[in-house]
Protein backbone atom coordinates (compact mmCIF):
# COMPACT_ATOMS: atom_id res chain seq x y z
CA UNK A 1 -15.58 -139.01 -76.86
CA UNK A 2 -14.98 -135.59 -75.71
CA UNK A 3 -17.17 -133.17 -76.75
CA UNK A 4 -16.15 -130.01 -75.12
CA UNK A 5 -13.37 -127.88 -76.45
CA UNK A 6 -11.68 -124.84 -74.94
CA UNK A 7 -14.21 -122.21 -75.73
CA UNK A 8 -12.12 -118.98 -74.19
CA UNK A 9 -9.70 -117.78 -75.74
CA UNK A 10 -7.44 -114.74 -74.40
CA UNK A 11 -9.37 -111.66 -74.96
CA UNK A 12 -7.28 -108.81 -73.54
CA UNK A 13 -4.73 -107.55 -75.09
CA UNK A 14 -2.05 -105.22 -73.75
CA UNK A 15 -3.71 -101.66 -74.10
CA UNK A 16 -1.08 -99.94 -73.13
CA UNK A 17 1.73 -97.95 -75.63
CA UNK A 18 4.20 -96.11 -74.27
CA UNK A 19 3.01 -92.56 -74.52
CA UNK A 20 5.94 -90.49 -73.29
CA UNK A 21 8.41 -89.58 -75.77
CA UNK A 22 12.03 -87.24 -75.05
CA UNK A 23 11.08 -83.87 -74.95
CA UNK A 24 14.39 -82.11 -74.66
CA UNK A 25 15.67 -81.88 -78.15
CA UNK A 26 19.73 -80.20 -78.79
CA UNK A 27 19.68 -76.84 -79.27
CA UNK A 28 19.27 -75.27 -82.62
CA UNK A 29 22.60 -74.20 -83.86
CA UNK A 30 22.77 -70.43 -84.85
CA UNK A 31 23.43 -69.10 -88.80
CA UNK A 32 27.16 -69.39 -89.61
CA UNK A 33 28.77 -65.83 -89.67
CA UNK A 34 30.52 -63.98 -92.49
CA UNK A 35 33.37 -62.54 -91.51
CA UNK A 36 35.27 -59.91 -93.43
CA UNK A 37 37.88 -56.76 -92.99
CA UNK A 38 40.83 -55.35 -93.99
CA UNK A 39 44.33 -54.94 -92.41
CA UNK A 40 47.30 -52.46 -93.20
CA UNK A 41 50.27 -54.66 -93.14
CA UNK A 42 53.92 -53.03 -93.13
CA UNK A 43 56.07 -55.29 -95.07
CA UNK A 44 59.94 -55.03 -95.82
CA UNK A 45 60.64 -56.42 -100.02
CA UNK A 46 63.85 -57.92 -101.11
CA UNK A 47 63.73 -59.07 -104.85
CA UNK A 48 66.54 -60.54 -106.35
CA UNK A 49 69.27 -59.56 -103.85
CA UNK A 50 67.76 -55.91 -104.21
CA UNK A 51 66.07 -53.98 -101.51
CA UNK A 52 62.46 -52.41 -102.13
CA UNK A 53 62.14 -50.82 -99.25
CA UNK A 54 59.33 -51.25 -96.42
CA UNK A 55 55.76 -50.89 -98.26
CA UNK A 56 51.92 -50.77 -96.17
CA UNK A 57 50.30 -53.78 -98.35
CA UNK A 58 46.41 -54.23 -97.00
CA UNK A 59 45.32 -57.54 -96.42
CA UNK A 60 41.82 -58.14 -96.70
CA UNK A 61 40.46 -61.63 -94.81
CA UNK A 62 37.21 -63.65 -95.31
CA UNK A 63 35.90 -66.32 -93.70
CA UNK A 64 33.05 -68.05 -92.38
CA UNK A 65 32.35 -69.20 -88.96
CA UNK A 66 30.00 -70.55 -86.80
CA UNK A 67 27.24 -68.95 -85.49
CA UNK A 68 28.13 -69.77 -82.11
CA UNK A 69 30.21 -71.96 -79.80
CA UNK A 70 29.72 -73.67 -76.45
CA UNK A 71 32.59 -74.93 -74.12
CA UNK A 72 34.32 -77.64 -75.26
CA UNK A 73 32.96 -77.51 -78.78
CA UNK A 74 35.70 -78.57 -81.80
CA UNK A 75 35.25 -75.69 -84.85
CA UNK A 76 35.62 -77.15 -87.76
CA UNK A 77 38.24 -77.11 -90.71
CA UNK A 78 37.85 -72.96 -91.55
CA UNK A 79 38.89 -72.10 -95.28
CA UNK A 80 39.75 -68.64 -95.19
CA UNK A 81 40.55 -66.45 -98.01
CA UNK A 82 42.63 -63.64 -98.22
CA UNK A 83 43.27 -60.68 -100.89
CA UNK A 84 46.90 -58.77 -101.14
CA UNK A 85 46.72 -55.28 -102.17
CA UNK A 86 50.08 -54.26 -103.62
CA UNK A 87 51.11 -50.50 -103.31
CA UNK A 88 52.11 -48.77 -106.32
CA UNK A 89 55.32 -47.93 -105.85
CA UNK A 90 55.82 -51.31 -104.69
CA UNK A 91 54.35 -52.14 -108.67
CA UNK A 92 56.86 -49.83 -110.20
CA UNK A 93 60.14 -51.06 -108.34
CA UNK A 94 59.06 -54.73 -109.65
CA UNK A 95 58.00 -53.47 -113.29
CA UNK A 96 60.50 -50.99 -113.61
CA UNK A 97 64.06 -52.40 -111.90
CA UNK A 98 63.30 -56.13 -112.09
CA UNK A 99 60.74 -56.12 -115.63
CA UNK A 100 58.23 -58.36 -113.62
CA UNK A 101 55.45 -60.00 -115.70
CA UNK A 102 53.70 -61.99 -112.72
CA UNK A 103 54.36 -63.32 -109.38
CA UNK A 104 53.19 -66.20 -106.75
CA UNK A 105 54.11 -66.90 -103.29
CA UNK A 106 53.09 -68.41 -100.25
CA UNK A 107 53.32 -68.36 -95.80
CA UNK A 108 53.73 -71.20 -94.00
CA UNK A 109 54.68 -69.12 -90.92
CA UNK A 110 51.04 -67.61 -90.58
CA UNK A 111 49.72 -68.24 -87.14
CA UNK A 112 45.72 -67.10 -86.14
CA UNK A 113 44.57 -66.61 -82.41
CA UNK A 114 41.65 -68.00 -80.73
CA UNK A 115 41.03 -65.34 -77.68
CA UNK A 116 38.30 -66.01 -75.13
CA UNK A 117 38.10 -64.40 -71.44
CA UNK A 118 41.53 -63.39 -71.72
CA UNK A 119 43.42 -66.13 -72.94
CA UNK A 120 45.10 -66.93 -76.15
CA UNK A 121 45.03 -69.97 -78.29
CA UNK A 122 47.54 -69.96 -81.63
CA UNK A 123 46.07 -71.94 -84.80
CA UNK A 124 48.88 -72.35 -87.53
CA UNK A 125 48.02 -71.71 -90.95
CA UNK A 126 49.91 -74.99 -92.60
CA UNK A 127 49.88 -72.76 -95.99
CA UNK A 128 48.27 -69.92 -97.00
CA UNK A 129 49.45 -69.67 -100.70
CA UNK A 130 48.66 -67.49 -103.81
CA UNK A 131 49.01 -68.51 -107.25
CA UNK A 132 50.34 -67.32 -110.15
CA UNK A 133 49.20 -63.70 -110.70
CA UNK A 134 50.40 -60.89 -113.63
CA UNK A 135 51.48 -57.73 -112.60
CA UNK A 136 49.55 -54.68 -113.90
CA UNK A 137 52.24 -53.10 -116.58
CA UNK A 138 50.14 -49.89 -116.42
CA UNK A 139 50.70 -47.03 -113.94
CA UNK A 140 47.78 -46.78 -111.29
CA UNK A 141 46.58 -50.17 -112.47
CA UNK A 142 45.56 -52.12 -109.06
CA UNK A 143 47.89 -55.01 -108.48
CA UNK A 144 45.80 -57.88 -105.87
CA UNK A 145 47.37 -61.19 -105.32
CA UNK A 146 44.73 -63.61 -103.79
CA UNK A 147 45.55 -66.18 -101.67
CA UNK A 148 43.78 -68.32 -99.67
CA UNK A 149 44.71 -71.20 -97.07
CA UNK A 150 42.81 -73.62 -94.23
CA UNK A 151 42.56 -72.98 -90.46
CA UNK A 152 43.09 -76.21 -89.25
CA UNK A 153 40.00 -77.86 -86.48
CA UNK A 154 40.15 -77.15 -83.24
CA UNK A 155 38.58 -77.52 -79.72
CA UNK A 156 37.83 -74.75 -77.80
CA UNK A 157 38.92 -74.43 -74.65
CA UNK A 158 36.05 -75.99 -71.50
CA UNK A 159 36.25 -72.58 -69.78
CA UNK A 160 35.26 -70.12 -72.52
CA UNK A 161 33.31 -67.20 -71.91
CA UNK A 162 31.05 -64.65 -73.49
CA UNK A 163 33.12 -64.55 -76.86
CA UNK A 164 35.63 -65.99 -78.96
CA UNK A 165 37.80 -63.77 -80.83
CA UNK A 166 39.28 -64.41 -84.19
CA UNK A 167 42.59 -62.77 -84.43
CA UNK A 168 44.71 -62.35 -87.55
CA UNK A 169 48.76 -63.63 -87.26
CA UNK A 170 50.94 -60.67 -86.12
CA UNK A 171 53.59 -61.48 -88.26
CA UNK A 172 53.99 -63.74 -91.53
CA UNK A 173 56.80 -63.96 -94.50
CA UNK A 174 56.29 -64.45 -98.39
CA UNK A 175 58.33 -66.38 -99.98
CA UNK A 176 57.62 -65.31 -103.67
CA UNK A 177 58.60 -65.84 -107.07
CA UNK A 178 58.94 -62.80 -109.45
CA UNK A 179 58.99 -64.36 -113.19
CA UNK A 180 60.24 -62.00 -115.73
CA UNK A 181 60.83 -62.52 -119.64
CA UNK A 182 64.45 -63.84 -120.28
CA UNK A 183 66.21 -61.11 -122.52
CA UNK A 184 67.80 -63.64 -124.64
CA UNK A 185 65.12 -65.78 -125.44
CA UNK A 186 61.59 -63.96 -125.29
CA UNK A 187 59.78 -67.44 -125.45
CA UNK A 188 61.05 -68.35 -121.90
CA UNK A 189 61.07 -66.54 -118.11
CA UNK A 190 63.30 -66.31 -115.66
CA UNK A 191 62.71 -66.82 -112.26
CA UNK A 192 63.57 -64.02 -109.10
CA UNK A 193 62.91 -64.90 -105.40
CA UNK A 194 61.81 -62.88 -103.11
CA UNK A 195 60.63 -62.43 -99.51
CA UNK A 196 58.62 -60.07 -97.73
CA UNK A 197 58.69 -59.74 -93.82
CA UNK A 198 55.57 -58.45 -92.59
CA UNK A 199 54.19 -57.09 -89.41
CA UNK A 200 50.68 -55.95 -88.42
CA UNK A 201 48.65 -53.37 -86.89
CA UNK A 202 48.18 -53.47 -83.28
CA UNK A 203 43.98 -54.42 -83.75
CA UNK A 204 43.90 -58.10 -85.19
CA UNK A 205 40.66 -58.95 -84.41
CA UNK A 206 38.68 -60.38 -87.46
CA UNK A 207 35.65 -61.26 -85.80
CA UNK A 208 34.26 -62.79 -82.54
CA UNK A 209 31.89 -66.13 -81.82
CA UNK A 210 29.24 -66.11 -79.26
CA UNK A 211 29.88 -68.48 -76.53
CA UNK A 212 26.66 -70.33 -75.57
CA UNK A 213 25.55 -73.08 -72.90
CA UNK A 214 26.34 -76.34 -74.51
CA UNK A 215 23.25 -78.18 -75.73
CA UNK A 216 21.17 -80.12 -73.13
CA UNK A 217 21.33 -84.00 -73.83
CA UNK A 218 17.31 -85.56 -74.25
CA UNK A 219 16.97 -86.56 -70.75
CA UNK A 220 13.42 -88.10 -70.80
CA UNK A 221 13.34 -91.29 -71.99
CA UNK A 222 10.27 -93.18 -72.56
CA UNK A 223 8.85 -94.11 -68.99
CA UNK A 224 5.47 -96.28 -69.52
CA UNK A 225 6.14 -99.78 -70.56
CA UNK A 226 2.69 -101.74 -71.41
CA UNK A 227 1.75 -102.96 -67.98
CA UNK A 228 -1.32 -105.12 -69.14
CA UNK A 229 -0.50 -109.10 -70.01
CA UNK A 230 -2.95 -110.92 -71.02
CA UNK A 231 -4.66 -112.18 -68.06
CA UNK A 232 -7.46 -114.41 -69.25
CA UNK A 233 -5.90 -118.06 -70.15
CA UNK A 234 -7.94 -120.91 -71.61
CA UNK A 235 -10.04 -122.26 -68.39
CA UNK A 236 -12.07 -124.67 -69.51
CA UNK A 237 -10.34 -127.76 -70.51
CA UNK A 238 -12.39 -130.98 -72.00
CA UNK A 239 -14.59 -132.44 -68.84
CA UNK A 240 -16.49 -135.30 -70.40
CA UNK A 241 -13.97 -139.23 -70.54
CA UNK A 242 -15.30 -142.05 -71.74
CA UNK A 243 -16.92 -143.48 -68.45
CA UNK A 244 -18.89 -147.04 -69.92
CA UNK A 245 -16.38 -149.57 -70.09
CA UNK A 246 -17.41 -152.78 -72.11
CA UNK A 247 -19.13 -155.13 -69.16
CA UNK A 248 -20.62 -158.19 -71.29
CA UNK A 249 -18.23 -160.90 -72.12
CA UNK A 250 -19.23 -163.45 -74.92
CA UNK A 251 -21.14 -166.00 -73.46
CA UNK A 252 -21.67 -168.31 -75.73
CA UNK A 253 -19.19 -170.40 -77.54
CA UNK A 254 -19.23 -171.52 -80.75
């Protein structure tokens, strides 16, 4: 019978790994920034068919930003929050001709600009709103209204440069609700709308964004693929057939 087997078997194996990984990573994003500062807006008051007169309220704005922007880039959704400070007269007209108790109002007119290189981009505010807040029935007490309301996401524009401004809108209305206590039943309010047309100073700025390169894409991809197969195959196959044939008949018969 045969008596040799295949005594090789393969013996290399592929010894090479790729060894070259990407070595561009994206850049590292910067630390989001913090803005904050305050604004004199002038502001015209009607309340209840009455004329207050034209009143400086300050508007103080926060938000928070990214640390930086490249061309291109879209900012994200940018909550930004933003604190009324009522003048006092402005207090005593509502306390003293209209008996205010508290007040709430919102803007849907308030537009912020995205400045870069100089050009302009407008951002609507879809609602900045403040809720429900009492009015100080103390002379001197401060009277602040928060409010706060969502800069919408945006792509900046592909030729950016250097920075990007934050502005604040130049103009915005109120439209606010003055409850006071109904004289003939103290258990319920009545309700007085108002409006208040304001207009801002001629510096808007809030803040400005850095404008950098856009991050470099990995451009190295692994180049070494293993380039050793397995070379040695099974050479020796069996060698030895059967080679005596049977050459004696039966000779004799029974």
């Amino acid at each position: 019978e045969p008596t040799t087997e295949p005594t090789t078997e393969p013996t290399t194996e592929p010894t090479t790994e790729p060894t070259t990984e990407p070595t561009t990573e994206p850049t590292t994003p910067t630390a989001p920034i913090e803005l904050d500062k305050s604004f004199d807006y002038t502001c015209n008051v009607i309340a209840g068919g009455l004329n207050l007169r034209t009143h400086t309220i300050g508007v103080r704005s926060k938000a928070t930003v990214p640390g930086s922007v490249y061309p291109g880039e879209q900012i994200p959704q940018t909550p930004v929050s933003i604190t009324l400070t009522m003048p006092e007269k402005l207090r005593e007209s509502t306390v003293d001709l209209l008996a205010g108790k508290a007040a709430d109002g919102a803007s849907t007119d308030s537009v912020m600009t995205l400045s870069s290189a100089g050009k302009s981009l407008q951002v609507p505010i879809p609602r900045l709103a403040a809720p429900r807040t009492d009015i100080p029935q103390t002379v001197g007490a401060p009277w602040l209204i928060p409010a706060a309301g969502t800069v919408p996401a945006i792509s900046t524009p592909t030729d950016v440069a250097g920075e990007v401004v934050l502005g604040m809108p130049a103009n915005f209305t109120i439209d606010a609700t003055i409850f006071v206590e109904n004289l003939d039943d103290p258990t319920k309010e009545d309700e007085i709308p108002s409006d208040l047309t304001c207009v801002g100073p001629a510096n808007l700025a809030l803040g400005a964004i850095p404008v950098v390169p856009a991050p470099a894409e990995p451009t190295t991809e692994p180049t070494t693929e293993p380039t050793t197969e397995p070379t040695t195959e099974p050479t020796t196959e069996p060698t030895t057939e059967p080679t005596t044939e049977p050459t004696t008949e039966p000779t004799t018969e029974p």
